[in-house]
N, C-alpha and C. Protein backbone atom coordinates (compact mmCIF):
# COMPACT_ATOMS: atom_id res chain seq x y z
N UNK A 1 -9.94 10.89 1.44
CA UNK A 1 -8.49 10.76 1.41
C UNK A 1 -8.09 9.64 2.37
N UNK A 2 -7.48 8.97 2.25
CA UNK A 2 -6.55 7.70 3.07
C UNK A 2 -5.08 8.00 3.42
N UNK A 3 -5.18 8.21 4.01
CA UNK A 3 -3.84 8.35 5.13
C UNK A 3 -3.07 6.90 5.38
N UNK A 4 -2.10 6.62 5.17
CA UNK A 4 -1.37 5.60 5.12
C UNK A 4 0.43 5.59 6.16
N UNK A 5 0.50 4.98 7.46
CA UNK A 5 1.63 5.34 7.67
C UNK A 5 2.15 3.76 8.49
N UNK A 6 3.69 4.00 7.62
CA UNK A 6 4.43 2.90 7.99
C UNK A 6 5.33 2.93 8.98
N UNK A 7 4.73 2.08 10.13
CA UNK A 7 6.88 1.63 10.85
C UNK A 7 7.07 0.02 11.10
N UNK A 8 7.92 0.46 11.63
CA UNK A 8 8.90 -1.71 12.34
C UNK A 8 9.99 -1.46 11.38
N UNK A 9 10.59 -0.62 10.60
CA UNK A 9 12.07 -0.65 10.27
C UNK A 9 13.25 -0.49 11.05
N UNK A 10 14.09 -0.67 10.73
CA UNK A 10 15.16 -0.18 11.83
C UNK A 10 16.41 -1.47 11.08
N UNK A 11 17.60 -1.21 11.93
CA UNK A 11 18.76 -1.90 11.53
C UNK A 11 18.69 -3.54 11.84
N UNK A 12 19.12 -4.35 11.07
CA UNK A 12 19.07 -5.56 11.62
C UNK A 12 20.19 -5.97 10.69
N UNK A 13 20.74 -7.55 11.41
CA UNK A 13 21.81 -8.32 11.01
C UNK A 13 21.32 -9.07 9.96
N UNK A 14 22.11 -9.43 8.95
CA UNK A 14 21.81 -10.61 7.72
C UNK A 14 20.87 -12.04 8.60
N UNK A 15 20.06 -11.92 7.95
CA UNK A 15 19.35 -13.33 8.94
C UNK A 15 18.41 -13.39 9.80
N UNK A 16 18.75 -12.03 10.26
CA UNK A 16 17.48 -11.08 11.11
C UNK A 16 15.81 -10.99 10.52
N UNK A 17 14.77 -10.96 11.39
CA UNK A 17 13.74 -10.57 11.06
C UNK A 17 12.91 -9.26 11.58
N UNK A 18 12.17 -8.55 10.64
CA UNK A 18 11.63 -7.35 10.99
C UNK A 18 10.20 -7.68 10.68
N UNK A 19 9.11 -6.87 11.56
CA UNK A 19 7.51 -6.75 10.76
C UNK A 19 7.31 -5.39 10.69
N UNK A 20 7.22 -5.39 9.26
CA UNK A 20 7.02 -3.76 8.96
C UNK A 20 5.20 -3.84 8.93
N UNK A 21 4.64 -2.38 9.62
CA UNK A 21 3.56 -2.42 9.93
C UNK A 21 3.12 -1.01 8.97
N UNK A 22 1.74 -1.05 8.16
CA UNK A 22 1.36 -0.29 7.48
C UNK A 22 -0.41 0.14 7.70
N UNK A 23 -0.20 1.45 8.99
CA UNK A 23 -1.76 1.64 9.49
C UNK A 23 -2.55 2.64 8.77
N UNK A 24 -3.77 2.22 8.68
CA UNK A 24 -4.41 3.04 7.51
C UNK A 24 -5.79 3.99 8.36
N UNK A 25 -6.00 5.88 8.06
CA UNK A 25 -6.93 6.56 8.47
C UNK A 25 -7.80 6.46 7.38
N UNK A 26 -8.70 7.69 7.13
CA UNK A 26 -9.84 8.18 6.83
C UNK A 26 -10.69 7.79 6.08
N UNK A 27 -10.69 6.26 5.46
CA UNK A 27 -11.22 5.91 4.24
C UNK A 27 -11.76 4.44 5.10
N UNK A 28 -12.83 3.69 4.41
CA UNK A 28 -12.78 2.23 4.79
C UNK A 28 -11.56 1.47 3.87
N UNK A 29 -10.55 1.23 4.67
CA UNK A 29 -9.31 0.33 4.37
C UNK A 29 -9.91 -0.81 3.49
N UNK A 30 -10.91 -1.12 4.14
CA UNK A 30 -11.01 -3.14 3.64
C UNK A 30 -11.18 -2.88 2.55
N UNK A 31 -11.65 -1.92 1.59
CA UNK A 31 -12.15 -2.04 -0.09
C UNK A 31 -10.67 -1.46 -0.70
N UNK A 32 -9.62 -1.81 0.16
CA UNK A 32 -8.48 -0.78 -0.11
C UNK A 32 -7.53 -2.24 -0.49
N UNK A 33 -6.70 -2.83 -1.60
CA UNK A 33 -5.92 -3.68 -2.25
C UNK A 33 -4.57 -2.30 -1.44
N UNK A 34 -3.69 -3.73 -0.91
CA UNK A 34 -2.45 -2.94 -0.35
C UNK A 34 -0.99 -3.34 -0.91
N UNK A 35 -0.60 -2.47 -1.36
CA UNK A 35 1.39 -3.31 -1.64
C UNK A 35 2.53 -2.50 -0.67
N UNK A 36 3.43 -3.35 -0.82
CA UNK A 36 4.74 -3.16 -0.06
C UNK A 36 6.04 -2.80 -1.01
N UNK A 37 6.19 -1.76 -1.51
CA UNK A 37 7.48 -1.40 -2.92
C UNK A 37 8.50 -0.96 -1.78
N UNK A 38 10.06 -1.12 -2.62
CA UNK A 38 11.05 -0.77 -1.92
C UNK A 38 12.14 -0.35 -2.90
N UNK A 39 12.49 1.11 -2.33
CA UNK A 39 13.51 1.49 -3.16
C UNK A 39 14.77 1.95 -2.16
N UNK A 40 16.13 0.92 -3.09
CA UNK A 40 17.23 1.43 -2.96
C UNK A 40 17.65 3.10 -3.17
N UNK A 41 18.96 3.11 -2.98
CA UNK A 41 19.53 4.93 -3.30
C UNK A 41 20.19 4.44 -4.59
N UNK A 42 19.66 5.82 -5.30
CA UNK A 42 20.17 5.33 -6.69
C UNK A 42 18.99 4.50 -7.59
N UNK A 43 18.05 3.70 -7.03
CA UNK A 43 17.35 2.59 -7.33
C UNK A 43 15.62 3.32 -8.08
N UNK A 44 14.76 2.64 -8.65
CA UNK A 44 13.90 2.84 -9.03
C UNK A 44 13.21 2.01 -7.86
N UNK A 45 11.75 2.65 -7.76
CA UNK A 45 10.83 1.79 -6.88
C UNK A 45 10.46 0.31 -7.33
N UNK A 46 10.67 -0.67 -6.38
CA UNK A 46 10.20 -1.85 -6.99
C UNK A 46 9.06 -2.38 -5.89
N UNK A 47 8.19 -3.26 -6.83
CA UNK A 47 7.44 -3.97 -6.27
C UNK A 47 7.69 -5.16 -4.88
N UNK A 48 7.41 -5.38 -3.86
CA UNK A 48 7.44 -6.09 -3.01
C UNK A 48 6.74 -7.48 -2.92
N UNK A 49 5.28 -6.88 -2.31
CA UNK A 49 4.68 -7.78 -1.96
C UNK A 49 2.92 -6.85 -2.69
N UNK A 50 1.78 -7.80 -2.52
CA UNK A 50 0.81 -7.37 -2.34
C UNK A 50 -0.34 -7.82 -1.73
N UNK A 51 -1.57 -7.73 -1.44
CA UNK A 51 -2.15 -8.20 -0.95
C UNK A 51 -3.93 -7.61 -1.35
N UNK A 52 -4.75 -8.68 -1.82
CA UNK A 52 -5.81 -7.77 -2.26
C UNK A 52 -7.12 -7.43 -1.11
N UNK A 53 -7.94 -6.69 -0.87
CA UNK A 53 -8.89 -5.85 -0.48
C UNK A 53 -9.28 -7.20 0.74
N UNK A 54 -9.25 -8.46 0.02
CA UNK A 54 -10.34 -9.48 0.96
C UNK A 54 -9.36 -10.13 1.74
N UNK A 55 -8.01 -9.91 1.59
CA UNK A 55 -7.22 -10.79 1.79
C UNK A 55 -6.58 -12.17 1.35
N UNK A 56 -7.24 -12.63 0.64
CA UNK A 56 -7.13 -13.82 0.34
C UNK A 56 -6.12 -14.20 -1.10
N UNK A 57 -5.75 -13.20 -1.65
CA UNK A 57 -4.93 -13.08 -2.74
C UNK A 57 -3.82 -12.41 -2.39
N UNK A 58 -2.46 -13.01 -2.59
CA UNK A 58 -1.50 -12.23 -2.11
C UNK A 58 -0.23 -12.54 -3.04
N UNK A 59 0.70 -11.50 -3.39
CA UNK A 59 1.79 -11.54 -4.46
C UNK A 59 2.90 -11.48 -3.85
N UNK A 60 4.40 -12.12 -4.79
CA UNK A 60 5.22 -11.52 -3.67
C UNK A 60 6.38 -11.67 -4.83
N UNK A 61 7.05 -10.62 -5.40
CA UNK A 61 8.71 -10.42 -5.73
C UNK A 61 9.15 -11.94 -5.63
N UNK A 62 9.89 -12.17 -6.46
CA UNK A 62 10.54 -13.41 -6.92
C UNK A 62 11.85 -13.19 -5.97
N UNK A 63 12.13 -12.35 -5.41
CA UNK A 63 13.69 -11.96 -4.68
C UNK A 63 12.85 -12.68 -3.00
N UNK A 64 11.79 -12.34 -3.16
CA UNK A 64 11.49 -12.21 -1.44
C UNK A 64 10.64 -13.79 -0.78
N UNK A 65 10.31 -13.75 -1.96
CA UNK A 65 9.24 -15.64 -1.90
C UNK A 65 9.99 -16.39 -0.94
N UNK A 66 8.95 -16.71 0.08
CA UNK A 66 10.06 -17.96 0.76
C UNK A 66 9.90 -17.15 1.68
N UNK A 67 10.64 -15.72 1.97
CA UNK A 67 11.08 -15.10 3.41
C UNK A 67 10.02 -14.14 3.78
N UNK A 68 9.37 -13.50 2.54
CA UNK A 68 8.46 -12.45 3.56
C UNK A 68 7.13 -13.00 3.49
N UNK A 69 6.08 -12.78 4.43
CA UNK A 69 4.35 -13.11 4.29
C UNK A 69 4.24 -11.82 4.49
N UNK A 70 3.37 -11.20 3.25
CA UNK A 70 1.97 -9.98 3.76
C UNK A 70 1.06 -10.60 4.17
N UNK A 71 0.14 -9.82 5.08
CA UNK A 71 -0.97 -10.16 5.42
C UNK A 71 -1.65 -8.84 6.12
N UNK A 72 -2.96 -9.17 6.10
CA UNK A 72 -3.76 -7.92 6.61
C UNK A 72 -4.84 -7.67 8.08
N UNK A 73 -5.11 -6.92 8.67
CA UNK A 73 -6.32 -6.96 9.71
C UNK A 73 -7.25 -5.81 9.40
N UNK A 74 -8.25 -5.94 8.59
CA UNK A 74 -9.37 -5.10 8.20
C UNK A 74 -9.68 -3.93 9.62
N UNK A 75 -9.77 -5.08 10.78
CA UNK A 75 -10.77 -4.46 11.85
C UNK A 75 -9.92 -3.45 12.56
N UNK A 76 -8.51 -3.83 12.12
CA UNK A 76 -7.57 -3.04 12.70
C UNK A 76 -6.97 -1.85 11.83
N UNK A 77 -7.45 -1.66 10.27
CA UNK A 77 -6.80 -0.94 9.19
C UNK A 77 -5.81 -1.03 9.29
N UNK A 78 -4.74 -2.16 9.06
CA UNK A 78 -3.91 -2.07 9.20
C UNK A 78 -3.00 -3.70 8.19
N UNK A 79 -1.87 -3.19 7.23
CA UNK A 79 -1.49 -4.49 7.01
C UNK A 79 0.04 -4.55 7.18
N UNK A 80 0.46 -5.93 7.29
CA UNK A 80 1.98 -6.20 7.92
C UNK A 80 2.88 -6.71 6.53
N UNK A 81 4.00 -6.58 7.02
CA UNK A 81 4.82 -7.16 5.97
C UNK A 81 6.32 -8.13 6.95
N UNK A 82 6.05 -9.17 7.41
CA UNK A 82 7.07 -9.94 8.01
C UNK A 82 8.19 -10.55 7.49
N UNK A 83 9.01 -10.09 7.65
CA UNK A 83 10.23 -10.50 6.57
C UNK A 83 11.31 -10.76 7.50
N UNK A 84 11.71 -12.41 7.15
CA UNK A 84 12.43 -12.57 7.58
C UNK A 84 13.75 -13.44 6.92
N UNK A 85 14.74 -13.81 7.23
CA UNK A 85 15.71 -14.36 6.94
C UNK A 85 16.36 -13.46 5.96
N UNK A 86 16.18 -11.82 6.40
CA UNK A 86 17.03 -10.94 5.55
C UNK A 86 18.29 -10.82 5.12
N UNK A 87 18.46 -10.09 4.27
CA UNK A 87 19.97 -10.01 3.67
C UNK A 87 19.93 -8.54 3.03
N UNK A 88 21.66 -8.69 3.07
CA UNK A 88 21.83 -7.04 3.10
C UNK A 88 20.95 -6.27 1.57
N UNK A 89 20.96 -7.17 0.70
CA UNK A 89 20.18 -6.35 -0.57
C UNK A 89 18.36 -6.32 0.12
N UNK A 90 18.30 -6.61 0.66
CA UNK A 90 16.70 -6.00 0.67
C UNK A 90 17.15 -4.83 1.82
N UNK A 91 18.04 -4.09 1.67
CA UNK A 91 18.19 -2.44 2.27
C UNK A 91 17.80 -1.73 1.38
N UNK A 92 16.73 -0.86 2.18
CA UNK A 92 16.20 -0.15 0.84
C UNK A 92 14.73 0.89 1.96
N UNK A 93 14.18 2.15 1.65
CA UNK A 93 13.01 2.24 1.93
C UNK A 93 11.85 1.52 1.70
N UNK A 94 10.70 0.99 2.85
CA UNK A 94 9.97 0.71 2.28
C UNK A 94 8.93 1.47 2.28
N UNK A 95 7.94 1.26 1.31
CA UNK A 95 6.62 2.00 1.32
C UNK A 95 5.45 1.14 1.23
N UNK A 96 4.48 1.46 1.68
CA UNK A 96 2.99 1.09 1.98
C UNK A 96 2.71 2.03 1.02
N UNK A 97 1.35 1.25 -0.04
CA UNK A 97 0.62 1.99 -0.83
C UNK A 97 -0.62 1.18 -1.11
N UNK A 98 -2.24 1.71 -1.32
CA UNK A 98 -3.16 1.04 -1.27
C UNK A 98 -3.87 1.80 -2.72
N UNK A 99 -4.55 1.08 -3.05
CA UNK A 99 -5.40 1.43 -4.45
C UNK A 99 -7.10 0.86 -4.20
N UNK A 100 -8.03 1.32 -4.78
CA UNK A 100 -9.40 0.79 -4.42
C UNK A 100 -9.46 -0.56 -5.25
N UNK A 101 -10.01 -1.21 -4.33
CA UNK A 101 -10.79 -2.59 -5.11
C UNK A 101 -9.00 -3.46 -5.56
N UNK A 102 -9.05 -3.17 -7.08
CA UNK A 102 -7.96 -4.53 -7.59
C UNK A 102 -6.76 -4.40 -6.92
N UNK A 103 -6.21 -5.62 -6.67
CA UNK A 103 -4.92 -5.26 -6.84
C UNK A 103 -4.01 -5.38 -8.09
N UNK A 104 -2.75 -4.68 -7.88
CA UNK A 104 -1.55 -5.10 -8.88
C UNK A 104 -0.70 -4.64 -8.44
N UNK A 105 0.42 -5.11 -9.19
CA UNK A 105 2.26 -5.11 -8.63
C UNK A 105 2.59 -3.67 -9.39
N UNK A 106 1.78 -2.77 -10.37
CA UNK A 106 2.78 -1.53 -10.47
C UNK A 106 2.21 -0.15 -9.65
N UNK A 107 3.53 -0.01 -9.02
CA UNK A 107 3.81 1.35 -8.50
C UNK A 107 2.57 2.37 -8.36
N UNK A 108 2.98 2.70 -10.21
CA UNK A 108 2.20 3.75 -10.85
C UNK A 108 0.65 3.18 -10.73
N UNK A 109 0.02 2.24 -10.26
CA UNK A 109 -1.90 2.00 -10.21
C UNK A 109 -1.76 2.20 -8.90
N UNK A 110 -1.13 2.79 -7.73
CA UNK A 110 -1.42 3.18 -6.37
C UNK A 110 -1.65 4.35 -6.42
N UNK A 111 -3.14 4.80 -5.42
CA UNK A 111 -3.22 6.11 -5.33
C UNK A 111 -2.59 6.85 -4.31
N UNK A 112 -2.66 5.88 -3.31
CA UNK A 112 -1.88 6.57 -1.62
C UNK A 112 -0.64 6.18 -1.50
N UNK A 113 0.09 6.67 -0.84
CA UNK A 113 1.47 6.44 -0.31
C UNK A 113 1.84 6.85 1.12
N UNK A 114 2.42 5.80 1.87
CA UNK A 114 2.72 6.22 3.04
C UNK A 114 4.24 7.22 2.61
N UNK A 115 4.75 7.39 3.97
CA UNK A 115 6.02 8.53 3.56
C UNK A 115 7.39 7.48 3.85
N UNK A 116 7.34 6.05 4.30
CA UNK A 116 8.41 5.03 4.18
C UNK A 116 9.07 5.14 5.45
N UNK A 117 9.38 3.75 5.50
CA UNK A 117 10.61 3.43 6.64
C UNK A 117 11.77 2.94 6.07
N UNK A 118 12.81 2.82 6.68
CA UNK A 118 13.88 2.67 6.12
C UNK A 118 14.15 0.93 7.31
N UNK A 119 14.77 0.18 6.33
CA UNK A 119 15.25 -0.82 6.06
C UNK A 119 16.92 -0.86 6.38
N UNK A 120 17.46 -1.26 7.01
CA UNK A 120 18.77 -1.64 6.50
C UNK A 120 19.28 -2.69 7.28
N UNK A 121 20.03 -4.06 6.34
CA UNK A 121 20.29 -5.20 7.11
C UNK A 121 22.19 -5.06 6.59
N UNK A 122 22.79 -5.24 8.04
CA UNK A 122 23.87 -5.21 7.73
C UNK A 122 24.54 -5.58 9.03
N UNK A 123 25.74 -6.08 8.91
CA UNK A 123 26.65 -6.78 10.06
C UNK A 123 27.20 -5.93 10.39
């Protein structure tokens, strides 16, 4: 089982930057492909960001390109999501979720889930 838990959320101003941090237990992480989904209230889960097992392949939401970098530290089980030059629509929970080996952008091919931080950018 893989244990997955996220923080670095919290309130910030339009323009503001946060690094949301996603640390991983009981499994070897590195064979572990990681994404970043975020859901509004009201909202369906959407895809974020991703990042695959070696690091070297990484995806990112057409909303977020430009402002956020994923990236990962194997030795540390642990991967980041730095987002910056926010705005109030990326308020939303986020979640950390990892799948073995491939990656991909849907939801539903993650086996783990962290339990989310909350997001909110507002003046």
């Amino acid at each position: 089982q893989l244990q997955l838990v996220e923080s670095g959320g919290g309130l910030v101003q339009p323009g503001g930057s946060l690094r949301l941090t996603c640390a991983a237990a009981g499994r070897t992480f590195s064979s572990y492909a990681t994404g970043w989904f975020r859901q509004a209230p009201g909202k369906e889960r959407k895809f974020v960001s991703a990042i695959s097992w070696t690091g070297d392949i990484t995806y990112y939401a057409d909303s977020v390109k430009g402002r956020f970098t994923i990236s990962r530290d194997n030795a540390k089980n642990t991967v980041y999501l730095q987002m910056n030059n926010l705005k109030p629509e990326d308020t939303a929970v986020y979640y950390c979720a990892a799948r073995y080996l491939a990656v991909t952008l849907m939801p539903g091919d993650y086996d783990y889930w962290g339990q989310g931080t909350q997001v909110t950018v507002s003046s």
